[in-house]
Protein backbone atom coordinates (compact mmCIF):
# COMPACT_ATOMS: atom_id res chain seq x y z
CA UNK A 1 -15.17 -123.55 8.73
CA UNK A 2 -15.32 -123.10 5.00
CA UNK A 3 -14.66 -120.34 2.90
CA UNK A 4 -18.47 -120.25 2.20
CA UNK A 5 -19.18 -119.71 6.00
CA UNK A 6 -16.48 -117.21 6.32
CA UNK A 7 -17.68 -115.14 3.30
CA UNK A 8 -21.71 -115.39 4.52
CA UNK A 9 -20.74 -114.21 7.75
CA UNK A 10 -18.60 -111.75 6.56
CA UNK A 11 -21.65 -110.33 4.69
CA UNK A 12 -23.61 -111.12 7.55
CA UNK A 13 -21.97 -109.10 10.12
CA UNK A 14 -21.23 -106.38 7.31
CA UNK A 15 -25.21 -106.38 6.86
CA UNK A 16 -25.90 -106.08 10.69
CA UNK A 17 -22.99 -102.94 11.03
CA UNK A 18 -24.42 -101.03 8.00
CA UNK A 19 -27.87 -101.56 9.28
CA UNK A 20 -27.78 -101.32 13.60
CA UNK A 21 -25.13 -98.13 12.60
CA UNK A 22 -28.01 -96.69 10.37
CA UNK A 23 -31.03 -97.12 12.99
CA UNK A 24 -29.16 -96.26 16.25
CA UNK A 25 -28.89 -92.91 14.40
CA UNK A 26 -31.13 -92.33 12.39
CA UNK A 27 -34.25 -93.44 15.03
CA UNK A 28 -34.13 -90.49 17.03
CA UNK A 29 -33.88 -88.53 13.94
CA UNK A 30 -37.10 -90.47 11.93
CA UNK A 31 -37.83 -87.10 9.92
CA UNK A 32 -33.83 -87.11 8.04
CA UNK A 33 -34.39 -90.64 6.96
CA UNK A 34 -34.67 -89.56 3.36
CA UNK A 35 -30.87 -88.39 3.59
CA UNK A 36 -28.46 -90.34 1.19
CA UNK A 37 -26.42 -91.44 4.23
CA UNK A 38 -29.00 -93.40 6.29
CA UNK A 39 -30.69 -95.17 2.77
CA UNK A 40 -27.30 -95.88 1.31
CA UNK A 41 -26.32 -97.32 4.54
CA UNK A 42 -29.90 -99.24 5.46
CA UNK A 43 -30.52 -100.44 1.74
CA UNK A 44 -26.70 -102.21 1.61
CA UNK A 45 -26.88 -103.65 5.09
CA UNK A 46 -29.98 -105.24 3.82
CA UNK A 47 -28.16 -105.96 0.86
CA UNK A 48 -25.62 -108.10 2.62
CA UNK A 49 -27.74 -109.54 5.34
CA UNK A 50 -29.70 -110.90 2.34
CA UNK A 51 -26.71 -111.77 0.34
CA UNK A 52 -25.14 -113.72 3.63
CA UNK A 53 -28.13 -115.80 3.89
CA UNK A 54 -28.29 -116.37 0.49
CA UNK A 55 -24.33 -117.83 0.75
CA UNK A 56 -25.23 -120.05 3.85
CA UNK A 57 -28.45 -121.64 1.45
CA UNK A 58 -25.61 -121.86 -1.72
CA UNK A 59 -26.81 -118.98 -4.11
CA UNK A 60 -24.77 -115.99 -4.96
CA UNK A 61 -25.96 -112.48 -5.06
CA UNK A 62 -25.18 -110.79 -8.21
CA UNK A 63 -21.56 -109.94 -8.34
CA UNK A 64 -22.54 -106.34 -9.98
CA UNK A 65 -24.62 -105.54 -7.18
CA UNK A 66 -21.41 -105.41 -4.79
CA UNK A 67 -19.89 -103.15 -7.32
CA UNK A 68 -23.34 -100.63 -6.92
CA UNK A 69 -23.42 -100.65 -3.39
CA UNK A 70 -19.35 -100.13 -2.64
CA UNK A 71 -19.86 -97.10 -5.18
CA UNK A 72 -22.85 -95.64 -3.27
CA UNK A 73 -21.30 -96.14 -0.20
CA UNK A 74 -18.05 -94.46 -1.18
CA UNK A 75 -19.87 -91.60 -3.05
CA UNK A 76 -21.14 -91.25 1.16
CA UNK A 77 -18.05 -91.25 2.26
CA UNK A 78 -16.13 -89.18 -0.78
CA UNK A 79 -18.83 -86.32 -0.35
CA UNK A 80 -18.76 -85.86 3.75
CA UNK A 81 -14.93 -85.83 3.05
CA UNK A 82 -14.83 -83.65 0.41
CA UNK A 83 -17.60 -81.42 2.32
CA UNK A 84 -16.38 -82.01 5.90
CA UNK A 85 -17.17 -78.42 7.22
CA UNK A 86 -20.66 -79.58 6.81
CA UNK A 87 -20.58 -83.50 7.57
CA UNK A 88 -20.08 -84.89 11.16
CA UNK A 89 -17.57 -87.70 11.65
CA UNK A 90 -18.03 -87.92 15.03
CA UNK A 91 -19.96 -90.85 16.97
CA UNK A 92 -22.51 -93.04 15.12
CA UNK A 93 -21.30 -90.77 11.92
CA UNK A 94 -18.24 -91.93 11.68
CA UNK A 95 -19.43 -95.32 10.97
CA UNK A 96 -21.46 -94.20 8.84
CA UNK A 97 -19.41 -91.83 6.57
CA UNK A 98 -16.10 -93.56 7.08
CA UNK A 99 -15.84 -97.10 8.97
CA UNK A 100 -18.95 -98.30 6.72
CA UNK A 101 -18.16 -97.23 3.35
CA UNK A 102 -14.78 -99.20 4.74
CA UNK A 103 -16.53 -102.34 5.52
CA UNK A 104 -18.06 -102.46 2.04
CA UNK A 105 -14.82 -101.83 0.07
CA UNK A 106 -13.10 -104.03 2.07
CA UNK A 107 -15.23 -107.03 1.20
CA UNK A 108 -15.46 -106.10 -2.29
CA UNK A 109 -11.67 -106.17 -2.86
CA UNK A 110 -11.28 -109.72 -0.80
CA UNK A 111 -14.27 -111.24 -1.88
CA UNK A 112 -16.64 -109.89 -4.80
CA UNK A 113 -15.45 -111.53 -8.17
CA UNK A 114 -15.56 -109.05 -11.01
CA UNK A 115 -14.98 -111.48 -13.50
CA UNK A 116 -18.58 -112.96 -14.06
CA UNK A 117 -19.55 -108.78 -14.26
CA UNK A 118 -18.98 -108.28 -18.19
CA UNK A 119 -17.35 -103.83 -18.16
CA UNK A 120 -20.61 -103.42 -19.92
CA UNK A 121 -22.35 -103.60 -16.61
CA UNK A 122 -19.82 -100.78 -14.89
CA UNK A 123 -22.06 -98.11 -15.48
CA UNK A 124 -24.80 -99.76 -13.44
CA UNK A 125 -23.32 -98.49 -10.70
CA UNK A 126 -24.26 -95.02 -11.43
CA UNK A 127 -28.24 -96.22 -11.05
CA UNK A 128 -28.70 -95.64 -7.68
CA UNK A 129 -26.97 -92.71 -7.14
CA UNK A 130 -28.74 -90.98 -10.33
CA UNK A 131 -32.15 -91.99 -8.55
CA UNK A 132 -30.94 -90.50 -5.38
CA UNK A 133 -30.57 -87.09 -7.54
CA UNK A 134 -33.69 -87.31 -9.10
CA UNK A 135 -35.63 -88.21 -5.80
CA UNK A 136 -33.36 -85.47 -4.16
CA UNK A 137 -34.00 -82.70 -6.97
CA UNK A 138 -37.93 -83.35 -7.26
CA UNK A 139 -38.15 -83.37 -3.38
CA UNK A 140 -36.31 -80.08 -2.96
CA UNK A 141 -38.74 -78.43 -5.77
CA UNK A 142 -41.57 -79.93 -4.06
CA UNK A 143 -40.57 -78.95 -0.86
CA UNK A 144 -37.84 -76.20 -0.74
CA UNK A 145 -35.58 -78.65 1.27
CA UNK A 146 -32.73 -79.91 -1.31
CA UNK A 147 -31.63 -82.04 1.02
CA UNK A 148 -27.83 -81.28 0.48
CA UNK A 149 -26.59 -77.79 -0.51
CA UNK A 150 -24.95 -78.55 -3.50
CA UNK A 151 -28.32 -79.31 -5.18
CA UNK A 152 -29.77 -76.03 -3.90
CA UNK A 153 -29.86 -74.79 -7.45
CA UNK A 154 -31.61 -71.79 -6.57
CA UNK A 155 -28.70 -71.22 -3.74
CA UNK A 156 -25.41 -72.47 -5.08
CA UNK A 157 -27.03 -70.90 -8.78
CA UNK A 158 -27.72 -74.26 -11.44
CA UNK A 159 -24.33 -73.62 -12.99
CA UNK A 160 -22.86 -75.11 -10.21
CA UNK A 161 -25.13 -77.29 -9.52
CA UNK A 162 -24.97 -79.19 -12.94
CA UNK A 163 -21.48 -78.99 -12.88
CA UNK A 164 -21.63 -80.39 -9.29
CA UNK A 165 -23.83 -83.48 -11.21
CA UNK A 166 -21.80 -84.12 -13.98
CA UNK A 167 -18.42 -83.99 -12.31
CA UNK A 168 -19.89 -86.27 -9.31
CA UNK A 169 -21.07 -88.70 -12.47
CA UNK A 170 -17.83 -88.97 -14.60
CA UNK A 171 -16.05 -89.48 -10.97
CA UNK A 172 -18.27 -92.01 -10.05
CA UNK A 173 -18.26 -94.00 -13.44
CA UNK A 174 -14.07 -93.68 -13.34
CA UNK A 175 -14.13 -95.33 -9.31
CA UNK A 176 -16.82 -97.65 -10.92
CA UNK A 177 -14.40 -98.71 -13.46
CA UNK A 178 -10.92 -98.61 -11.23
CA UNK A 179 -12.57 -100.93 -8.98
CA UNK A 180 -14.26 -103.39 -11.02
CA UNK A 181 -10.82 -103.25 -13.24
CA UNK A 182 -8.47 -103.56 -9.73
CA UNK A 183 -10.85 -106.58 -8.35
CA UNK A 184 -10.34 -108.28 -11.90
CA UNK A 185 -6.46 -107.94 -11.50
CA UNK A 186 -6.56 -109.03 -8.22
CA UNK A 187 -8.44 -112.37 -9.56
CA UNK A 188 -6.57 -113.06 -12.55
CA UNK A 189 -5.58 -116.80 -12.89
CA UNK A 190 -7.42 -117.24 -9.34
CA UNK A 191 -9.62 -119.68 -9.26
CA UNK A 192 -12.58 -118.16 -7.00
């Protein structure tokens, strides 16, 4: 077996996790599926199901985008921890708050190559999560559900709120930038 094979089914079966672990919940629950923890989870398992196929036909996904979806999936997990009186970690949720967000970092410290991803492209990482907000913010003003209540502006007061925001954004763009500068020191003079 190559290293190719072991690194498209190692996507693969990250893919299938992030994806089975998202459904098995979320199905009996079709009405929450606009919560951050089922898309983060369902969009990156499709992410690396497509990204294992594309391995076993010779392409390479876009090194940056492993960078984006290890953020989003650890901004999951760092919230429900930092939050835990009001996150579950028990059955399918621990997969996906903890063993998930896991999965994801795991592969991108063994196997993503932050070398080909110039530091200009860190802050990409901070796309999907910012159109999370947005979608988040204009859904709870639309319908009085903010989703989470630390965007309940009208609850929490917007003081908090945009301090909530802006601390969550400078956090994210500093793990953004530890990782992508750890998985560069862990490839320096490798030859990947």
């Amino acid at each position: 077996m190559t290293k190719k094979d072991i690194g498209a089914i190692a996507q693969l079966a990250i893919g299938i996790l992030l994806t089975a672990s998202a459904l098995a919940l979320y199905w009996q629950y079709l009405r929450f599926m606009y919560e951050l923890t089922f898309m983060s989870n369902f969009i990156a398992g499709i992410f690396f199901l497509t990204a294992g196929v594309c391995t076993l036909m010779g392409r390479r996904a876009p090194q940056v985008l492993y960078l984006c979806f290890t953020v989003l999936l650890l901004l999951v997990m760092g919230t429900c921890l930092a939050f835990s009186g009001n996150f579950s970690f028990n059955g399918a949720f621990l997969f996906l708050h903890l063993i998930n967000p896991l999965a994801a970092a795991a592969y991108f410290t063994l196997a993503a190559n932050m070398r080909e991803v110039p530091l200009k492209l860190v802050p990409a990482a901070l796309i999907m999560p910012g159109a999370y907000l947005l979608f988040a913010l204009i859904f709870g003003a639309a319908s009085g559900n903010y989703i989470y209540f630390f965007l309940d502006y009208g609850q929490v007061g917007i003081k908090y709120t945009v301090i909530f925001i802006l601390a969550a954004a400078a956090g994210l763009l500093l793990i953004s930038w530890l990782l992508w500068r750890g998985n560069r020191a862990l490839r320096k003079g490798r030859k990947t």
